[in-house]
Protein backbone atom coordinates (compact mmCIF):
# COMPACT_ATOMS: atom_id res chain seq x y z
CA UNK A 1 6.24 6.80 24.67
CA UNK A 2 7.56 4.72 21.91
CA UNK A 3 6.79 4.42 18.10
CA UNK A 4 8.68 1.50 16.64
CA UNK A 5 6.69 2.12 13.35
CA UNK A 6 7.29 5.93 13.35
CA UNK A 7 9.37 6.29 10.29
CA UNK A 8 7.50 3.16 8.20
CA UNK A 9 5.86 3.75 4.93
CA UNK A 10 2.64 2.62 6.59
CA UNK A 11 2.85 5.50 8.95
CA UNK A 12 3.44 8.11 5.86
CA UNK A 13 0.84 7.24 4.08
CA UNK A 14 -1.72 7.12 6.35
CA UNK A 15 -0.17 10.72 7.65
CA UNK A 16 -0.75 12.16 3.86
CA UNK A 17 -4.14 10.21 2.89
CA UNK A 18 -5.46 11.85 6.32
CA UNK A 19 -4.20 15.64 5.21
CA UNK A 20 -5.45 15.14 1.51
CA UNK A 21 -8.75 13.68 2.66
CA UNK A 22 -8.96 16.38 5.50
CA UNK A 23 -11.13 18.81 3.22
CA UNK A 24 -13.25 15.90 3.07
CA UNK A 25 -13.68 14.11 6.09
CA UNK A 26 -12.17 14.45 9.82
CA UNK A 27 -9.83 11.89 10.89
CA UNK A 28 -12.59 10.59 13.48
CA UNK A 29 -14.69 10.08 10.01
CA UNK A 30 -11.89 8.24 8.78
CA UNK A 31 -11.35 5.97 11.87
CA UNK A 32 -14.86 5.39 11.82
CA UNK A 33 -14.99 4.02 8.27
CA UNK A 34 -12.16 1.99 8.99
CA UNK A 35 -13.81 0.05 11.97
CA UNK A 36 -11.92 1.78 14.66
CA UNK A 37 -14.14 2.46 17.66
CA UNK A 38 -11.32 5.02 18.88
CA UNK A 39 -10.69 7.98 17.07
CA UNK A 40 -7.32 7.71 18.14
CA UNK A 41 -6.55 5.02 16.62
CA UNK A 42 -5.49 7.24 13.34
CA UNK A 43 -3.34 9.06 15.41
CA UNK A 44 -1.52 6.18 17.10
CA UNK A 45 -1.24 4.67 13.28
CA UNK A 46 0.14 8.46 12.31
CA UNK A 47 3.00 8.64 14.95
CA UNK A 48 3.90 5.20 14.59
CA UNK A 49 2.65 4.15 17.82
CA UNK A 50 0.88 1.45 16.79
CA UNK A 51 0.82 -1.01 13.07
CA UNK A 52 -1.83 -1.53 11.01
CA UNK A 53 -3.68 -4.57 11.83
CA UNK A 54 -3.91 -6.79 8.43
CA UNK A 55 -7.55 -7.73 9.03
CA UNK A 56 -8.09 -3.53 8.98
CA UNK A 57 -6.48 -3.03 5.81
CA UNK A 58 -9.42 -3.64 3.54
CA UNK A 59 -11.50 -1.19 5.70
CA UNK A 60 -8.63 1.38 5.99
CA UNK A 61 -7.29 1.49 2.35
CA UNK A 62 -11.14 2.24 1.61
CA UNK A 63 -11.43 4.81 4.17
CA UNK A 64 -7.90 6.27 3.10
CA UNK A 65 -9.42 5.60 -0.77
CA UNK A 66 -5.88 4.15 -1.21
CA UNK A 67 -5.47 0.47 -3.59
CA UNK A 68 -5.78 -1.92 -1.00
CA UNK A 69 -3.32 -4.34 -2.39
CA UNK A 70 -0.84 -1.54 -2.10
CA UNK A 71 -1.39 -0.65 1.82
CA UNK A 72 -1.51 -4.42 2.46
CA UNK A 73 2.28 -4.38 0.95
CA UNK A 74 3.01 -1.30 3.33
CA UNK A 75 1.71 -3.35 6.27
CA UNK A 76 2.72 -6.18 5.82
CA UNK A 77 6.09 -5.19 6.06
CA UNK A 78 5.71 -2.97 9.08
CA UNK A 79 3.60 -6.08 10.88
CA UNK A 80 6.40 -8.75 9.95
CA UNK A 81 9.51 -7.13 9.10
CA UNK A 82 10.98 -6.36 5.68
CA UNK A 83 12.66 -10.31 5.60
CA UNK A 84 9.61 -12.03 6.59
CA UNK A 85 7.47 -9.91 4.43
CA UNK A 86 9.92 -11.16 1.33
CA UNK A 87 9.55 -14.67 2.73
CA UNK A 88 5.17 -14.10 2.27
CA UNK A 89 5.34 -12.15 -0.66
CA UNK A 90 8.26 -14.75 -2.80
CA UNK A 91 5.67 -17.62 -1.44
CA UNK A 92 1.99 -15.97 -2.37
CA UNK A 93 3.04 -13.93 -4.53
CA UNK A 94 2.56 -10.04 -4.26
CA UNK A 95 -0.48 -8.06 -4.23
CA UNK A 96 -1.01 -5.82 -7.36
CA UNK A 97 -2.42 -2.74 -7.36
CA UNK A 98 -5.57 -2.09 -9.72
CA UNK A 99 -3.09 0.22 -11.57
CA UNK A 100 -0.31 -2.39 -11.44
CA UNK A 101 -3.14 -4.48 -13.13
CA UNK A 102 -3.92 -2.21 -15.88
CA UNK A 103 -0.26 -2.48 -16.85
CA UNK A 104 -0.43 -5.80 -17.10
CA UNK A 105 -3.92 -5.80 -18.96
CA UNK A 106 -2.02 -3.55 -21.27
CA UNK A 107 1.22 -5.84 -21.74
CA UNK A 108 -0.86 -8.68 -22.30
CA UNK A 109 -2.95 -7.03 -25.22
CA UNK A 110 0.15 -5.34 -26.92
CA UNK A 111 1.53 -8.31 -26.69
CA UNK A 112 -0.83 -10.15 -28.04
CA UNK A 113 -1.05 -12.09 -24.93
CA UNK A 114 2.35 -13.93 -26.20
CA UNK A 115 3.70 -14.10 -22.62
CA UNK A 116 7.01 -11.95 -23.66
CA UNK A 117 10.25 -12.20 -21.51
CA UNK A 118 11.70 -9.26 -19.85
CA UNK A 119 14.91 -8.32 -22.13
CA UNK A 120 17.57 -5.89 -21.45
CA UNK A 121 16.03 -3.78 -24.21
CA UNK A 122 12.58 -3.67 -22.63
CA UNK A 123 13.43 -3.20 -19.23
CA UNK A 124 15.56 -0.48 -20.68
CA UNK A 125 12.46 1.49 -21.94
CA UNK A 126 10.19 0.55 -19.53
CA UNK A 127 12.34 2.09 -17.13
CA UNK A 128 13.15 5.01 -19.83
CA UNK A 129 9.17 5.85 -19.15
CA UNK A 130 9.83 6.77 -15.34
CA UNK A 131 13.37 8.17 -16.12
CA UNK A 132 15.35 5.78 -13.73
């Protein structure tokens, strides 16, 4: 048996969102939500068996109470490849998060919605907030 999407972010996510949830909910719970008729289903998505199909993700980032915008990222890339994903995501644009969003609601409003550019000096303490 082969799992071309075993070692994917997709796949890890969906392996720790089922193990925090588990106190919760089952993964057959889970699958249901997500419009899987198979229980299995999580498990092929788990080991990498099988991708995420894009029309699920909506369902599935609910079900996994993840951002959807951020597991559409994940698999997207595991559906098209990391290049082709670039290609999507440098022509639409890419998905924000609700949290991404709230930094930007936040940058907007400090900024007094002035539309400031990205300097050395504020990329320096932006990134001086996550210690990178």
């Amino acid at each position: 048996m082969t799992n071309p999407y075993q070692n994917t972010a997709t796949a890890r996510l969906i392996t720790d969102r089922i193990r925090d949830l588990s106190h919760r909910k089952t993964q057959a719970e889970i699958a249901s939500e997500a419009g899987f008729g198979n229980a299995n289903m999580m498990t092929f998505l788990k080991n990498g068996k099988n991708k995420v199909p894009l029309d699920r993700v909506p369902s599935l980032a609910k079900a996994l109470e993840v951002d959807p915008a951020y597991l559409m990222r994940l698999a997207l890339d595991q559906a098209v490849g990391a290049t082709a994903a670039k290609a999507i995501t440098d022509i639409f644009g890419t998905p924000a998060t609700e949290n991404e969003r709230g930094w930007l609601d936040e940058l907007r409003d400090a900024s007094g919605n002035s539309d400031p550019r990205l300097t050395g000096r504020s990329r320096a303490v932006l990134r001086g907030i996550f210690n990178k």
